[in-house]
Protein backbone atom coordinates (compact mmCIF):
# COMPACT_ATOMS: atom_id res chain seq x y z
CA UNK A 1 3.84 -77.68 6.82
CA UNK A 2 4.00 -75.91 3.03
CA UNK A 3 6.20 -75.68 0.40
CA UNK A 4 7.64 -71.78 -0.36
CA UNK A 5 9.80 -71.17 -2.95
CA UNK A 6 12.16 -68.04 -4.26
CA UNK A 7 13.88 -67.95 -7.57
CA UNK A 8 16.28 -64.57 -7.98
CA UNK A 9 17.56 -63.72 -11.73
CA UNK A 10 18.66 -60.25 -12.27
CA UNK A 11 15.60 -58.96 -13.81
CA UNK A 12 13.33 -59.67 -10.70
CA UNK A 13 12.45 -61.92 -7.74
CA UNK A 14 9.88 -64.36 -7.48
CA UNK A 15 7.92 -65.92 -4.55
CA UNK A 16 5.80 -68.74 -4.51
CA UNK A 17 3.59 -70.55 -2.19
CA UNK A 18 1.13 -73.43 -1.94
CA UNK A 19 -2.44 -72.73 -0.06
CA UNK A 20 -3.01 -75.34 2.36
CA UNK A 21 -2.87 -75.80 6.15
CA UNK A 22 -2.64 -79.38 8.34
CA UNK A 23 -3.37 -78.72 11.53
CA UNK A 24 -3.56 -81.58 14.67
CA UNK A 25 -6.11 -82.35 17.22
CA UNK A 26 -4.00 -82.53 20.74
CA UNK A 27 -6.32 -84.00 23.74
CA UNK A 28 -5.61 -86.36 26.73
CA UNK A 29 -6.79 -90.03 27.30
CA UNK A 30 -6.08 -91.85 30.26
CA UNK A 31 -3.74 -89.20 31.17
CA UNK A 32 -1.46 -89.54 28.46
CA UNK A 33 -1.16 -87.00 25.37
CA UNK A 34 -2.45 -88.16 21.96
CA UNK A 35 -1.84 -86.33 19.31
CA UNK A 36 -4.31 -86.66 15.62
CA UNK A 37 -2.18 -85.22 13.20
CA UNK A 38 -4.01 -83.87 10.19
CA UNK A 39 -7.63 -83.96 11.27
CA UNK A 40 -8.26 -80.39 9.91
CA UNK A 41 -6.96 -79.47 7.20
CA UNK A 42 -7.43 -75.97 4.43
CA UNK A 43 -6.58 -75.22 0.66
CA UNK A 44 -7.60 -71.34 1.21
CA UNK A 45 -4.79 -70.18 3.29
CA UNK A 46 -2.53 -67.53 2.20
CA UNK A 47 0.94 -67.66 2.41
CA UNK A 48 2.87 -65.44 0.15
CA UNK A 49 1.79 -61.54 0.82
CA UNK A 50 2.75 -58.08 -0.67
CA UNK A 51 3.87 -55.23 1.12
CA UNK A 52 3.52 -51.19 0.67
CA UNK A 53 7.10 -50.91 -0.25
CA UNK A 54 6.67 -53.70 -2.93
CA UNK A 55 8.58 -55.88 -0.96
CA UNK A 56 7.37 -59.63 -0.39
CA UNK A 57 6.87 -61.98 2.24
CA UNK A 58 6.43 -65.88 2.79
CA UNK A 59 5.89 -67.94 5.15
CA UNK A 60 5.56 -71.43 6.49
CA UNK A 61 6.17 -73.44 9.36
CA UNK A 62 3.38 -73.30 12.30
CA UNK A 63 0.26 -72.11 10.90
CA UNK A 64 -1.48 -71.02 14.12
CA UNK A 65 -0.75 -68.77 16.92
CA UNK A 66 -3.26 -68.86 19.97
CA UNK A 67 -5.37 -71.19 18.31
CA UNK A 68 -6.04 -68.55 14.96
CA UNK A 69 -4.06 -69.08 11.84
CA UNK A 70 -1.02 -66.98 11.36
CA UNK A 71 -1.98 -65.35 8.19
CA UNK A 72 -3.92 -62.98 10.06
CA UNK A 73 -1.42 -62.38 12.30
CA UNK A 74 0.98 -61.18 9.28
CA UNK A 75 -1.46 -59.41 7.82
CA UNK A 76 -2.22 -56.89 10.48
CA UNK A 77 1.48 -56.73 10.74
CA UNK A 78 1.83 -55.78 6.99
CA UNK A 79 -1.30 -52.97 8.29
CA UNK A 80 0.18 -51.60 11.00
CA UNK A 81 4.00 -52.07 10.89
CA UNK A 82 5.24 -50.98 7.50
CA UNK A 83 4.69 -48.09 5.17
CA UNK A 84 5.79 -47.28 1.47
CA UNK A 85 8.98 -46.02 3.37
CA UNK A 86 10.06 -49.06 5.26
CA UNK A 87 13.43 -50.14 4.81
CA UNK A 88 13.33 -53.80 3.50
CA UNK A 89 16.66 -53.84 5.55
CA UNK A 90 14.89 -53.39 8.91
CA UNK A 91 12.07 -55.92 8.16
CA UNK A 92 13.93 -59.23 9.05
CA UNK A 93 14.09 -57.92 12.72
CA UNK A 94 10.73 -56.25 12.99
CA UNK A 95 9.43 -59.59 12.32
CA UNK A 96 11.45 -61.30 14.93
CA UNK A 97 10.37 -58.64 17.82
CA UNK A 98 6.67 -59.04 16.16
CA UNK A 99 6.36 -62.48 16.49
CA UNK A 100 8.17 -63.26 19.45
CA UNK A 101 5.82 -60.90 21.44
CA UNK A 102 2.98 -62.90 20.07
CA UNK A 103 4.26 -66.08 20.76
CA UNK A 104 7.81 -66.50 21.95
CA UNK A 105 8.08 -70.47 20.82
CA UNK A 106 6.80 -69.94 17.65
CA UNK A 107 8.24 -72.11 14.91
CA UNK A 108 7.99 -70.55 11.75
CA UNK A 109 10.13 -69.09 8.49
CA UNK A 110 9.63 -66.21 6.77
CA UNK A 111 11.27 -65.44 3.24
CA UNK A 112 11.64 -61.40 2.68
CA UNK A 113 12.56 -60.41 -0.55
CA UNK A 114 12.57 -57.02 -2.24
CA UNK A 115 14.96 -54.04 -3.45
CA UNK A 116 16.72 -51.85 -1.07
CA UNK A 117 16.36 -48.49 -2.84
CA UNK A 118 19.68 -45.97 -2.72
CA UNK A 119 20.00 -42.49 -4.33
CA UNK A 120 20.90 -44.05 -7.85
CA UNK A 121 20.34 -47.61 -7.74
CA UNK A 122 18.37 -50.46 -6.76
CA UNK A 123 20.22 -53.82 -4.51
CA UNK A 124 18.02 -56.84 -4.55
CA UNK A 125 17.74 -58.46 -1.04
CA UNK A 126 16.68 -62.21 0.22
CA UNK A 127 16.23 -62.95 3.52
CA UNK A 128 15.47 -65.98 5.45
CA UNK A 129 13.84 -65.10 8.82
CA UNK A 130 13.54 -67.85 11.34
CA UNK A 131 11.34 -67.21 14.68
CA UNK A 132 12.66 -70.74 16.58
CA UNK A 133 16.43 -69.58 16.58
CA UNK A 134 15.62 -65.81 16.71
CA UNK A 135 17.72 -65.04 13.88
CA UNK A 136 18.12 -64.04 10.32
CA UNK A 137 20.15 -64.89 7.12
CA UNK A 138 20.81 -62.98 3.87
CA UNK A 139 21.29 -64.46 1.02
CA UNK A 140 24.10 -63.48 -1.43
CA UNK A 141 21.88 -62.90 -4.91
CA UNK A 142 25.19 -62.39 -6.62
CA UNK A 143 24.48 -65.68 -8.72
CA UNK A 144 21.02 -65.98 -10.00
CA UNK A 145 19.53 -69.19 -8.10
CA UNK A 146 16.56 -70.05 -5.96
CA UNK A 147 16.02 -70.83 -2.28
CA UNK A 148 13.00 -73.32 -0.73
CA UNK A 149 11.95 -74.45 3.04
CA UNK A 150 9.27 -76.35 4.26
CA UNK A 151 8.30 -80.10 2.61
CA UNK A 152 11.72 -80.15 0.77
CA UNK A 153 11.97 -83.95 0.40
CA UNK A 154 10.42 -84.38 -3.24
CA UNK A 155 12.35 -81.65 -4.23
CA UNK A 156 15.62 -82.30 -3.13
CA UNK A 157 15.63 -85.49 -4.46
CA UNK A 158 14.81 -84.22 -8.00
CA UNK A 159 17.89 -81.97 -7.76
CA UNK A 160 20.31 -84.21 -6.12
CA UNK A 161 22.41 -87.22 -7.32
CA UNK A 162 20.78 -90.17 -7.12
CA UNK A 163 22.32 -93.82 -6.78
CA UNK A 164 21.48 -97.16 -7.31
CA UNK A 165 22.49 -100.78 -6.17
CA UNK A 166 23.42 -102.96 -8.91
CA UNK A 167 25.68 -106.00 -9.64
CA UNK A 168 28.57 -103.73 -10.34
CA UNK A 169 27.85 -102.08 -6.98
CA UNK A 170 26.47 -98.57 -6.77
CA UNK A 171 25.61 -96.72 -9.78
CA UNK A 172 25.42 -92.97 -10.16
CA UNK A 173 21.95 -91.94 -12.13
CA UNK A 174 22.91 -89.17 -14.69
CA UNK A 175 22.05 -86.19 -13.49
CA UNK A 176 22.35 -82.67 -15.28
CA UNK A 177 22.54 -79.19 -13.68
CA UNK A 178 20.00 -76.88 -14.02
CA UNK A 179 21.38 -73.61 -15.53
CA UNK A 180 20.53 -70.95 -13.10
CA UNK A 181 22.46 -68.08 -14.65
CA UNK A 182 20.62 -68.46 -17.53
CA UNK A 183 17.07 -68.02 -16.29
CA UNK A 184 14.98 -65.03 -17.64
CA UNK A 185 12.04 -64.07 -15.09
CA UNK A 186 10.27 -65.96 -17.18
CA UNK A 187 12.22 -69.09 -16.41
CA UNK A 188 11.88 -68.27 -13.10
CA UNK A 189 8.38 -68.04 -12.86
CA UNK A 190 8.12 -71.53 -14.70
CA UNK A 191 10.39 -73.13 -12.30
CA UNK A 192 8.13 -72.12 -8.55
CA UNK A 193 5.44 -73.07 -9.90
CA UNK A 194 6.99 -76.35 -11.76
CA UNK A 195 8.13 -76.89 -7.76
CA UNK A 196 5.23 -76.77 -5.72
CA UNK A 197 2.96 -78.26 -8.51
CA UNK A 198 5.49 -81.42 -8.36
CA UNK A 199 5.77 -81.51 -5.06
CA UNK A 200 1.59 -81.21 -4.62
CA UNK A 201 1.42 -84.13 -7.17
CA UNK A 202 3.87 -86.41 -5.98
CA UNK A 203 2.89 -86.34 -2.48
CA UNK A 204 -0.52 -86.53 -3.50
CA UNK A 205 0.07 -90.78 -4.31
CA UNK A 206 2.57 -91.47 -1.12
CA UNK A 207 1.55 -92.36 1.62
CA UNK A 208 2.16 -89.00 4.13
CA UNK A 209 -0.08 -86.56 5.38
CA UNK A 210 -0.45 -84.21 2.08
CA UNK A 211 0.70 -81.18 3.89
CA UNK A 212 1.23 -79.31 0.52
CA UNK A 213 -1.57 -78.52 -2.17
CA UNK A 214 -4.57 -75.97 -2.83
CA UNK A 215 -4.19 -73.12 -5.48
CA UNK A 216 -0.26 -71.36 -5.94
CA UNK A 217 0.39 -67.97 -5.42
CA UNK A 218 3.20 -66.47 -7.54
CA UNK A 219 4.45 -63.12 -6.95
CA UNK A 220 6.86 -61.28 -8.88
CA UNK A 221 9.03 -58.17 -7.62
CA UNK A 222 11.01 -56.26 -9.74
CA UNK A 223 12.91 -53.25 -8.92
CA UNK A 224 10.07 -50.47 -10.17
CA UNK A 225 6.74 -52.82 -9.42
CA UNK A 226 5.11 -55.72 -7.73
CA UNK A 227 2.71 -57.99 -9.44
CA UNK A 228 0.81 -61.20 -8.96
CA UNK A 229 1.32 -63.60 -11.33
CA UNK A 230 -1.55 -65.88 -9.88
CA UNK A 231 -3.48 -65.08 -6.80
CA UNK A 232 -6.14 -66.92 -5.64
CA UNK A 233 -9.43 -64.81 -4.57
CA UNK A 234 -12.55 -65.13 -1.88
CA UNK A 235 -15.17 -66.22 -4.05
CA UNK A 236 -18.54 -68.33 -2.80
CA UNK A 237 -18.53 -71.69 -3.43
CA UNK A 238 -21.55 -71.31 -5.63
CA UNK A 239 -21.00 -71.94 -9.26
């Protein structure tokens, strides 16, 4: 699986993404199916990507289609699908028709985020693109907040009430909001990365399959520019 994360305040959007990739050995025995999940496993896979018309995309979900991981498969359709001109409204569906051609039972979901330019303005847009059901969701950015899928356990339960058993019965743990209206870009760079590093860490002592860890990508989109906040970069593994 992965962890993706987008946090929207009105100065800009922000994706992040961890880097790493579980994949499962599948082979028969005595006829019957066995499946090794976890026996290969990457930190250098990319998952958040930048588009010509400074739009972003994220993924996670199944990481492999036809046997080869899916980040090349996004790639060459960030090559040979969009332009500078692309509408980020269309892009939702042109990834549905993309993938399904590919591979029609494909499980994965893609986060598209970006500014739909008009004549005098700019309209941020979030959208959550999911291949299994064939159908996408936009996200009303009216409210600054942020959206996640993938490993969402550790998370969720950071953010959520929490209750306990005692001898008065069940007890509420206090537990405070987090004031999204107030983030800065700043803030809400702090917060995906503060995410998937928690997430990394905690999982990293229970006992799971660590499907989330490797470097993070952050990117940032604001209305007039894209930039990477960290990216992580082909390099040998000399030192």
């Amino acid at each position: 699986m992965s962890l993706i994360i987008c946090v929207h305040v009105n100065e800009g959007i922000v994706l992040a993404s961890d880097s790493r990739s579980t994949y499962n050995n599948n082979f028969k025995k005595d006829n019957k199916e066995i499946v090794q999940i976890g026996t290969n496993i990457t930190d250098t896979t990319d998952k958040t990507f930048l588009c010509p018309n400074k739009t972003g995309i994220s993924t996670c979900g199944d990481s492999s289609i036809n046997g080869h991981p899916i980040a090349g498969y996004i790639q060459s359709f960030i090559l040979n699908k969009l332009t500078k001109d692309t509408r980020i409204d269309d892009m939702p569906q042109m990834i549905l028709d993309y993938f399904k051609e590919l591979s029609p039972t494909l499980k994965t979901i893609f986060f598209v985020v970006g500014y739909q330019k008009y004549e005098n303005h700019y309209e941020q847009r979030i959208y959550d693109v999911n291949t299994r059901e064939g159908k996408f969701n936009q996200f009303d950015t009216l409210n600054q907040g942020a959206i996640w899928q993938g490993e969402m356990d550790i998370l969720t339960k950071i953010l959520n009430k929490t209750f306990i058993n005692s001898n008065n019965g069940t007890v509420e743990i206090p537990q405070y909001d987090i004031a999204w209206n107030l983030f800065n870009l700043q803030d809400a760079i702090n917060f995906a990365e503060f995410a998937i590093k928690t997430t990394i860490d905690t999982m990293s002592f229970q006992n799971r399959v660590k499907t989330v860890g490797g470097p993070i990508d952050i990117l940032v989109i604001k209305p007039d520019e894209s930039l990477w906040i960290k990216k992580k970069n082909l390099h040998s593994s000399e030192k």
